[in-house]
Protein backbone atom coordinates (compact mmCIF):
# COMPACT_ATOMS: atom_id res chain seq x y z
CA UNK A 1 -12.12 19.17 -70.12
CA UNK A 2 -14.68 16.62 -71.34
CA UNK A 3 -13.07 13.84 -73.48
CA UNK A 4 -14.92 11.01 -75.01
CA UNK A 5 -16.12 8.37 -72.77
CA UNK A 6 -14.30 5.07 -72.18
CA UNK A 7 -16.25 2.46 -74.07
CA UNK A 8 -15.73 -0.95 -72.65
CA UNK A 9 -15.90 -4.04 -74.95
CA UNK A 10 -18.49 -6.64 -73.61
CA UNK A 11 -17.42 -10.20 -72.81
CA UNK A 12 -13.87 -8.86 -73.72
CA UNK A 13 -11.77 -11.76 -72.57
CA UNK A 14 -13.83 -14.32 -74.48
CA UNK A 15 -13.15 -12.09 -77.84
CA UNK A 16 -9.32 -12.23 -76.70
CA UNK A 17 -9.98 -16.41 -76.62
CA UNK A 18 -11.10 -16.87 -80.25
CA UNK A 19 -8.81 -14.07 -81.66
CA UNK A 20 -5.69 -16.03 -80.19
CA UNK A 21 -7.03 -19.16 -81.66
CA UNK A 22 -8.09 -17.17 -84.86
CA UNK A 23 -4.51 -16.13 -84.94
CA UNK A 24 -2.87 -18.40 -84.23
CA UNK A 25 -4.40 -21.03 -86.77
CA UNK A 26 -3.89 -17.84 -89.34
CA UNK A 27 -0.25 -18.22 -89.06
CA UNK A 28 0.73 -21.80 -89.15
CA UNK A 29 -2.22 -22.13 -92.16
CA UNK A 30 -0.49 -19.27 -93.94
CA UNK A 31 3.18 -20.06 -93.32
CA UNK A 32 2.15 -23.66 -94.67
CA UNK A 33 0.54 -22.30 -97.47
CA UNK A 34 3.58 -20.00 -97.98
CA UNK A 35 5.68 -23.11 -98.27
CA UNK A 36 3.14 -24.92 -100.79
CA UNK A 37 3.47 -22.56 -103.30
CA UNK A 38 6.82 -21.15 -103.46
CA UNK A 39 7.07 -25.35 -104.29
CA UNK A 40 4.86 -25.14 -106.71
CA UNK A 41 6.49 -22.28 -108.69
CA UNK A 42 9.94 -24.32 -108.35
CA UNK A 43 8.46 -27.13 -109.84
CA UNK A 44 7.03 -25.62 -112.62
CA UNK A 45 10.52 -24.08 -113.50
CA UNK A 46 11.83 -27.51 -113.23
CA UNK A 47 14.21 -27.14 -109.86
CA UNK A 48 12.95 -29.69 -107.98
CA UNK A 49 14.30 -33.43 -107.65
CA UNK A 50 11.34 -35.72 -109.04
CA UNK A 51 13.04 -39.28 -109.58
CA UNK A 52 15.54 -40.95 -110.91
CA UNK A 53 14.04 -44.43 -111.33
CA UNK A 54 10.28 -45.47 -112.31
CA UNK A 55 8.38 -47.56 -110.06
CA UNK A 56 4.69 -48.11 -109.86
CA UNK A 57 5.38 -46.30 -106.29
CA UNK A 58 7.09 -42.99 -107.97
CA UNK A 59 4.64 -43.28 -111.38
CA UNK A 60 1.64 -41.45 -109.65
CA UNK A 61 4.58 -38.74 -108.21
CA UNK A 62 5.27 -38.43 -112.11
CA UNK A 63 1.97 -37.71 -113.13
CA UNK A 64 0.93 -35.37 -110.51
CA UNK A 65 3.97 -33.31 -111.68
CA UNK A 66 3.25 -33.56 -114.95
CA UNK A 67 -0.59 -32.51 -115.11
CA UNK A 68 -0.54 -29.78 -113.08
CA UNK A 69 2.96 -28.21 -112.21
CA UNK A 70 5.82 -28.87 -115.10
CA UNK A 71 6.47 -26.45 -117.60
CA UNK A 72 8.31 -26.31 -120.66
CA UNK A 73 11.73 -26.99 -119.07
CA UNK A 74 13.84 -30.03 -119.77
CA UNK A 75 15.06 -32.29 -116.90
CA UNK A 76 17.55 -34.77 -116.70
CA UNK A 77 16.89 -38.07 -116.40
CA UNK A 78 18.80 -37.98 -112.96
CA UNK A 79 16.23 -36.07 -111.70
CA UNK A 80 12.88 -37.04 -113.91
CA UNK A 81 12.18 -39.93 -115.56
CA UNK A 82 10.60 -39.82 -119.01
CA UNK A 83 7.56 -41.53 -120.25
CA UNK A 84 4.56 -42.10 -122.85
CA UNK A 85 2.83 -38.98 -121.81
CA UNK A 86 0.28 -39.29 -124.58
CA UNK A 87 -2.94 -40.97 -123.27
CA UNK A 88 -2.56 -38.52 -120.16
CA UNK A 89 -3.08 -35.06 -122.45
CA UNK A 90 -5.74 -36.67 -123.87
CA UNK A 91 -8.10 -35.20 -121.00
CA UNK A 92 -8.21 -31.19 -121.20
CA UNK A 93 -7.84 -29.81 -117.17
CA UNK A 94 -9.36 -26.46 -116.47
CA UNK A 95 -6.40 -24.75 -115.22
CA UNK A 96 -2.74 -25.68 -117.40
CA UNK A 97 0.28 -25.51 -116.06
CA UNK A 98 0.56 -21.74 -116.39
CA UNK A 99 -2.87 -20.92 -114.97
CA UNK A 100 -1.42 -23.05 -111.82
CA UNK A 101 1.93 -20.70 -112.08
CA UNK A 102 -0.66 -17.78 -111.63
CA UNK A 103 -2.68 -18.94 -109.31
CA UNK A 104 0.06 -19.85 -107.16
CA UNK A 105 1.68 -16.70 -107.23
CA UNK A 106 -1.29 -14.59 -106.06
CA UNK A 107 -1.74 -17.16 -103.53
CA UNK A 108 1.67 -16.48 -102.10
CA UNK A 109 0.65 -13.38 -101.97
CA UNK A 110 -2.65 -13.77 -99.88
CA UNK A 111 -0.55 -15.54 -97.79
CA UNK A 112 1.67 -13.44 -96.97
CA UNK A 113 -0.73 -10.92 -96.18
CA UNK A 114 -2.57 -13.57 -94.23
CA UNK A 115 0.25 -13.96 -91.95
CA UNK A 116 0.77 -10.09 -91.17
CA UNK A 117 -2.66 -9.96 -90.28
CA UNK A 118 -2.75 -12.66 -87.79
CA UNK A 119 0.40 -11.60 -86.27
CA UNK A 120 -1.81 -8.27 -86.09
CA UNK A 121 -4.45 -10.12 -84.60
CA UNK A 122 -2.59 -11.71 -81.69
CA UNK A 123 -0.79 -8.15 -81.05
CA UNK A 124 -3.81 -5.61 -81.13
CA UNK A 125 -6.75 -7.99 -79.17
CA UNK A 126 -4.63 -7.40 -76.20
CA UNK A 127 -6.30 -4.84 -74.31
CA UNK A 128 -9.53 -3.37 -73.86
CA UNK A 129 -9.28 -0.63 -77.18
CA UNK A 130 -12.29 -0.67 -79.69
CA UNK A 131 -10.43 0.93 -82.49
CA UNK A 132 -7.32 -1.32 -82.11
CA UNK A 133 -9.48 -4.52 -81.85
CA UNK A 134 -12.29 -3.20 -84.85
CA UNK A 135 -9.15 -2.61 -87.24
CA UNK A 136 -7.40 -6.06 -86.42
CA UNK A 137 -10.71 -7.76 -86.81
CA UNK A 138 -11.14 -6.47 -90.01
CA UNK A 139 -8.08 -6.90 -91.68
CA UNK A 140 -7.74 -10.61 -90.51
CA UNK A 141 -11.67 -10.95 -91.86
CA UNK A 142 -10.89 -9.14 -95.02
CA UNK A 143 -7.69 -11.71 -95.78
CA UNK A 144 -9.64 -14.41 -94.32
CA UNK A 145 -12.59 -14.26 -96.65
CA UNK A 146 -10.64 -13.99 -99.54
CA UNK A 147 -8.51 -17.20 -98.88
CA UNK A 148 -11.57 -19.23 -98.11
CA UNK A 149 -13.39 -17.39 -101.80
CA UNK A 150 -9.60 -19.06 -103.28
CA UNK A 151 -9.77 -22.43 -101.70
CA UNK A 152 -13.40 -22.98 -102.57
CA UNK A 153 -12.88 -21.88 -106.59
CA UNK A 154 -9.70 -24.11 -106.52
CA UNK A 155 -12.17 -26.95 -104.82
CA UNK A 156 -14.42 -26.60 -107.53
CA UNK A 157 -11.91 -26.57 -110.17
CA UNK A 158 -9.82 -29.62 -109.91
CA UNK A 159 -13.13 -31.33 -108.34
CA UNK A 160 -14.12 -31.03 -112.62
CA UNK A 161 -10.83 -32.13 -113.68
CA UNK A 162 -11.29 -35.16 -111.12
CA UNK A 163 -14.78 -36.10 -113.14
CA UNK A 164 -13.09 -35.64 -116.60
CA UNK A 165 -10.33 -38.21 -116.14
CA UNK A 166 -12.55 -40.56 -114.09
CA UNK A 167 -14.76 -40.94 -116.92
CA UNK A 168 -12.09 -41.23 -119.92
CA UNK A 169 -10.62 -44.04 -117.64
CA UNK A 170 -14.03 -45.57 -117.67
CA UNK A 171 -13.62 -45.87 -121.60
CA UNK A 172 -10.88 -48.05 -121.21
CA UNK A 173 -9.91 -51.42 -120.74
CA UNK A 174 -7.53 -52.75 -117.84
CA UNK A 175 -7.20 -56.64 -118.87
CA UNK A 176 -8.67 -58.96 -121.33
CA UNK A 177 -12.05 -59.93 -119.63
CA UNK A 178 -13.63 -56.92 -121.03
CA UNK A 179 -14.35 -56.65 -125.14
CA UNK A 180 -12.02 -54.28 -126.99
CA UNK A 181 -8.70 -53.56 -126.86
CA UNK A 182 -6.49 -53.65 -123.94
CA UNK A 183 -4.65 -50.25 -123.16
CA UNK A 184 -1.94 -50.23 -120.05
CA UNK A 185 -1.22 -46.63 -121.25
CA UNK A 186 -5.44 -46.02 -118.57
CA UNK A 187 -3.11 -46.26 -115.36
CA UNK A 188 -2.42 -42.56 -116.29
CA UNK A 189 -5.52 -41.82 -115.88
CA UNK A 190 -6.39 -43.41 -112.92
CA UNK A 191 -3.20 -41.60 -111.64
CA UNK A 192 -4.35 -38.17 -112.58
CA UNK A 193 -7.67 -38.46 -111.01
CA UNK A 194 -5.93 -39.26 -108.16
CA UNK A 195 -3.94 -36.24 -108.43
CA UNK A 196 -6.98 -33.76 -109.20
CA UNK A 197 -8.36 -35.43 -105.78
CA UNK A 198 -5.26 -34.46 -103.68
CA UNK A 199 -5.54 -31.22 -105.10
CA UNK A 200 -8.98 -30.60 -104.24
CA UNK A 201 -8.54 -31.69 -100.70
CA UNK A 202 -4.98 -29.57 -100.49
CA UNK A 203 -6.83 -26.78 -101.45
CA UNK A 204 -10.10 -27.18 -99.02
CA UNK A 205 -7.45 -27.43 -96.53
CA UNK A 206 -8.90 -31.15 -95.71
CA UNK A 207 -12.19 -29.46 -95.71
CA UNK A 208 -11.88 -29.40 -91.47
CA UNK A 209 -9.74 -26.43 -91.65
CA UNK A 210 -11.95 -24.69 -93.93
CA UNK A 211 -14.62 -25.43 -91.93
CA UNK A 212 -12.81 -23.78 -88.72
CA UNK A 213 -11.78 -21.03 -90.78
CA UNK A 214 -14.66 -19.93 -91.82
CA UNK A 215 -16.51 -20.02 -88.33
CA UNK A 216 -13.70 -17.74 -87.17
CA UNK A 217 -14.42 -15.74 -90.00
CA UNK A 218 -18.50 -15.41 -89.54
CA UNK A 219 -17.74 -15.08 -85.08
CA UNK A 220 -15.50 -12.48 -85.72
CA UNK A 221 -17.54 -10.46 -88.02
CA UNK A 222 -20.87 -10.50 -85.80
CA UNK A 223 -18.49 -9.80 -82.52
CA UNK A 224 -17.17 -6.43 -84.64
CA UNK A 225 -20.77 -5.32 -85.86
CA UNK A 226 -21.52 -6.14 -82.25
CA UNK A 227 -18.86 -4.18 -81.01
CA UNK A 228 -19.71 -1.02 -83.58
CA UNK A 229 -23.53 -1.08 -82.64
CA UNK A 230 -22.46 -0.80 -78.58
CA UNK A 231 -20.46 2.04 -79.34
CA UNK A 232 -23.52 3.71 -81.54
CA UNK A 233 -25.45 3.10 -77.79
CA UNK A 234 -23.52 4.12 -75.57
CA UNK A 235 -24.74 7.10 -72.97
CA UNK A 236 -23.13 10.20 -72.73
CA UNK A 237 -23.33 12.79 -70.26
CA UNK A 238 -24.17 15.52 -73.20
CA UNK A 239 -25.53 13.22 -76.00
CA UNK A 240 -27.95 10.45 -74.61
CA UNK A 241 -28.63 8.04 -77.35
CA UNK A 242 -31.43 5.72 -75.58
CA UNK A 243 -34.11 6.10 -73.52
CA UNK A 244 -33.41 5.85 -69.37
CA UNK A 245 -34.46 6.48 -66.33
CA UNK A 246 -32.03 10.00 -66.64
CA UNK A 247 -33.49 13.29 -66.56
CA UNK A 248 -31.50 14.36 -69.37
CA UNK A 249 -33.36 11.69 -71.78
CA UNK A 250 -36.49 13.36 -70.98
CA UNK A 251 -36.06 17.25 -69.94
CA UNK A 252 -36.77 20.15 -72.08
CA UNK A 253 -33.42 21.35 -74.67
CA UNK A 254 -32.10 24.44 -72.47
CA UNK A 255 -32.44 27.50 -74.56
CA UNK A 256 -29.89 29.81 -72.91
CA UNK A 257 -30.51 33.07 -75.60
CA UNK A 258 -34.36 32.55 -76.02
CA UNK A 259 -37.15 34.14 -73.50
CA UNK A 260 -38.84 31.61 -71.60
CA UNK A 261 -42.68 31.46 -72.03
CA UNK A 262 -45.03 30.02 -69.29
CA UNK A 263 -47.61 28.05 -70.52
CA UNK A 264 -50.85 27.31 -67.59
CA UNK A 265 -52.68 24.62 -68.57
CA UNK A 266 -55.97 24.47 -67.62
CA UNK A 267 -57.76 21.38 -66.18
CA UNK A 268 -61.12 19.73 -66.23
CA UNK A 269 -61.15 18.25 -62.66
CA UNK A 270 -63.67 19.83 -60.25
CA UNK A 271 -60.99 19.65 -57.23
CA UNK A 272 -58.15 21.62 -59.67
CA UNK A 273 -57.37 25.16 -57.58
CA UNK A 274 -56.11 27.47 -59.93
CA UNK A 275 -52.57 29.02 -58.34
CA UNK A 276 -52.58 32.13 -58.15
CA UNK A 277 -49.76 34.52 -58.57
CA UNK A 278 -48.91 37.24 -56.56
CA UNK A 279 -46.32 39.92 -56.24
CA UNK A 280 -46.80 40.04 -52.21
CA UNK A 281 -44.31 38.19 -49.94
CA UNK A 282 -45.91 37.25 -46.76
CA UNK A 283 -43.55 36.42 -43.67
CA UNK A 284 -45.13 35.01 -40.02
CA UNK A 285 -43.39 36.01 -37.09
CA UNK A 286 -44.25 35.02 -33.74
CA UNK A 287 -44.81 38.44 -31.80
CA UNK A 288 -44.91 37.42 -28.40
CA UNK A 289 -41.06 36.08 -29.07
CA UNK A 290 -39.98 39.68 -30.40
CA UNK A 291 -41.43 41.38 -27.63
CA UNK A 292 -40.13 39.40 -25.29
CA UNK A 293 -36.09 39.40 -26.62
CA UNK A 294 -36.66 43.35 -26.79
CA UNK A 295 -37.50 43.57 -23.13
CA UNK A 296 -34.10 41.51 -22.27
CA UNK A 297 -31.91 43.62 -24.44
CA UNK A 298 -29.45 46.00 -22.66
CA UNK A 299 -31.39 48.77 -24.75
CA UNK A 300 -35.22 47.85 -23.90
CA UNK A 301 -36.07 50.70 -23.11
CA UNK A 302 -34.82 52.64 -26.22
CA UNK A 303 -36.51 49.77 -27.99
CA UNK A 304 -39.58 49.07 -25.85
CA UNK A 305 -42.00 51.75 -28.17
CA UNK A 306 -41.12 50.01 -31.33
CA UNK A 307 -41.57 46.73 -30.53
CA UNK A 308 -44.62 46.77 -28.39
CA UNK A 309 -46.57 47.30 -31.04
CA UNK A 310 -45.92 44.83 -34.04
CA UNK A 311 -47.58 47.88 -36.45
CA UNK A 312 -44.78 50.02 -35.77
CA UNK A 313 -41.86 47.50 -36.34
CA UNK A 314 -41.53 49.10 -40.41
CA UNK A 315 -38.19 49.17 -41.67
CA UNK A 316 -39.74 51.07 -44.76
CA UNK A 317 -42.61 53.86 -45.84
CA UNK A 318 -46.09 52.35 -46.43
CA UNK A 319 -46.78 52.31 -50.59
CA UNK A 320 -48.63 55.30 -51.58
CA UNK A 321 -52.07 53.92 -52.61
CA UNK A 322 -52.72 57.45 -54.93
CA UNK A 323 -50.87 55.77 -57.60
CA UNK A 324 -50.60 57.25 -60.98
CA UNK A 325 -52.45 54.73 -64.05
CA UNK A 326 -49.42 55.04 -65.68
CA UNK A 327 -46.97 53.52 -62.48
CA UNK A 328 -49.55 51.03 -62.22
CA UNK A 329 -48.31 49.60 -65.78
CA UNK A 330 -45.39 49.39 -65.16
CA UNK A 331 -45.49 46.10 -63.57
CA UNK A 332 -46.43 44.77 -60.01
CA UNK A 333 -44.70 46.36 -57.15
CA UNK A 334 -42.76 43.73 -54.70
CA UNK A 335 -44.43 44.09 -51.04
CA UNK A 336 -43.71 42.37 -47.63
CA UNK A 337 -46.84 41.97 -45.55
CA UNK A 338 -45.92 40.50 -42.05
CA UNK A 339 -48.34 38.84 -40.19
CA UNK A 340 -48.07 38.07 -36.67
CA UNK A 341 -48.92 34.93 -35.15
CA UNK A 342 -48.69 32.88 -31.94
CA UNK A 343 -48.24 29.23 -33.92
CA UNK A 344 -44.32 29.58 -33.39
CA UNK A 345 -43.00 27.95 -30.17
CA UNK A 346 -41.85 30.48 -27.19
CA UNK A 347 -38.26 30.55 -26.79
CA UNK A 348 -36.76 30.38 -23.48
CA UNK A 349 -34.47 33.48 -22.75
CA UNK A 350 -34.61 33.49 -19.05
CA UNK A 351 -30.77 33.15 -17.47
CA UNK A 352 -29.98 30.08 -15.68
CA UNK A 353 -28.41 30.96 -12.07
CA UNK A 354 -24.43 30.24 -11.77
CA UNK A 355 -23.22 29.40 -8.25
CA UNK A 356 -20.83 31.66 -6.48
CA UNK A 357 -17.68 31.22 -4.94
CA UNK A 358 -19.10 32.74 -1.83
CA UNK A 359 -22.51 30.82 -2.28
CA UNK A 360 -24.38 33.42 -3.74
CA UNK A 361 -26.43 32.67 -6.78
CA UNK A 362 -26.32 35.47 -9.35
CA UNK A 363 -27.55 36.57 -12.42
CA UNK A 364 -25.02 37.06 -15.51
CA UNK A 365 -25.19 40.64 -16.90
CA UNK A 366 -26.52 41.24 -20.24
């Protein structure tokens, strides 16, 4: 008969604003991530097209492939072209090519999941429904904490390899101003710090996007904690759960199977009366108005003894006064005292004359 209360989201159409743009970004970012990596486990079994000719344009293409993504596979020289990879594994990166293999396969997979979520997102924050909008809200946080956890460890990690071949290049000489030995072989490394670069930005997401993400992330969380701590507030007719102006906040908890107990508190104040309680009922009734609608009565005069004297109008015995000690404990005795007064206004009874068809005014008959 009584089902839970409605409870109404607050400020429910701006939550339905950043959850469409919270899903929305979720699923082109995932779908593009999606992309990224099923590339980058092609590559590292060697079924992509690299090139077919070295230029200085293709060369840094080359290395990026070859630091971070090639495996042990053989390519033909219609699709790679082979070179003096020597000074470039001179620099030891934190993550080889299989740690990238790995790391791009669980990726996929937060990806994935990434993109179900923000579908979920943009389907459940449609309509005014705590528990569909809490669970969307936290699946699309969970995911979305995770990948931004990811990005910033990848971030980190080829931000080190970045350092490491930045500073071997440093040992190295480019042309014959500088003393020591000339070594063309350093434009690898200048090519694989720019690599490690593009992969720190790739996986900060250009740093803008992980910015935005993570806003979304920390708004959505407070608006669900907000959300939960409403519903933890929220009035019911049976359960109040803060204090109000309602009675039932405040009123005593009904004990239906317990005897109630009066408690008379006694005050200090000079003008306090005491009440006092008594077991007599006393009813006022204006004599002069009985009297007088018992003499207009058809039966007056049957009537007229017992109602010209107010002391005889008793509809029951007087109490015996020669009361046993033992009736007298069993509890006060419910009497009617009536007193007469004259306070009440007099009713007017008298008949109004009705004209006559033959002009005579007469009195109805009662």
């Amino acid at each position: 008969m009584y089902g839970t209360p409605k409870v109404a989201i607050k400020h429910f159409d701006s939550l339905k604003l950043w959850t469409n743009w919270a899903g929305a970004l979720g699923m082109v970012q995932a779908c593009i991530w999606i992309g990224l990596t099923i590339t980058a486990i092609l590559a590292y079994n060697c079924e992509l097209y690299i090139s077919d000719y070295m230029t200085w344009g293709s060369y840094l293409k080359l290395v990026f492939f070859d630091v971070y993504f090639r495996g042990n596979c053989q390519m033909s020289t219609s699709d790679y072209q082979n070179y003096n990879t020597g000074t470039l594994y001179t620099v030891q990166t934190v993550f080889t090519q299989e740690d990238i293999l790995i790391w791009s396969s669980v990726y996929l997979g937060v990806s994935v999941c990434w993109l179900i979520v923000s579908i979920v997102l943009l389907a459940c924050v449609r309509k005014d429904n705590v528990k569909l909008t809490l669970g969307a809200i936290y699946a699309w946080v969970c995911f979305m904490a995770i990948v931004c956890a990811m990005d910033v460890a990848a971030g980190v990690i080829f931000g080190i390899d970045y350092d490491r071949f930045h500073a071997k290049a440093l040992t190295m000489n480019a042309n014959s101003i500088n003393v020591g030995e000339i070594n063309p072989n350093g434009a690898q490394l200048l090519a694989a710090g720019v690599a490690a670069l593009s992969m720190m930005i790739i996986s900060l997401k250009g740093f803008v996007l992980w910015l935005m993400n993570f806003g979304l992330l920390v708004y959505l969380l407070a608006r669900a904690l907000q959300i939960v701590l409403d519903k933890k507030d929220t009035e019911t007719l049976f359960m109040p759960r803060k204090d109000s102006d309602d009675i039932l906040t405040t009123r005593a908890p009904i004990r239906a199977y317990e005897d109630e107990t009066i408690k008379v508190q006694a005050y200090s104040n000079e003008a306090y009366i005491p009440e006092t309680r008594s077991t007599a009922e006393t009813i006022e009734v204006n004599e002069e108005a009985i009297v007088r609608a018992a003499h207009m009565s058809q039966d007056a005069s049957l009537m007229d003894r017992r109602f010209r004297n107010i002391d005889a109008f008793q509809q029951y015995p007087a109490p015996n006064s020669s009361r046993t000690p033992r009736q007298q404990s069993q509890g006060p005795v419910q009497e009617t005292v009536i007193v007469a007064t004259a306070g009440f206004p007099v009713p007017d009874y008298s008949p109004q004359p009705s004209p006559n068809p033959n002009g005579i005014l007469r009195h109805p008959h009662y």
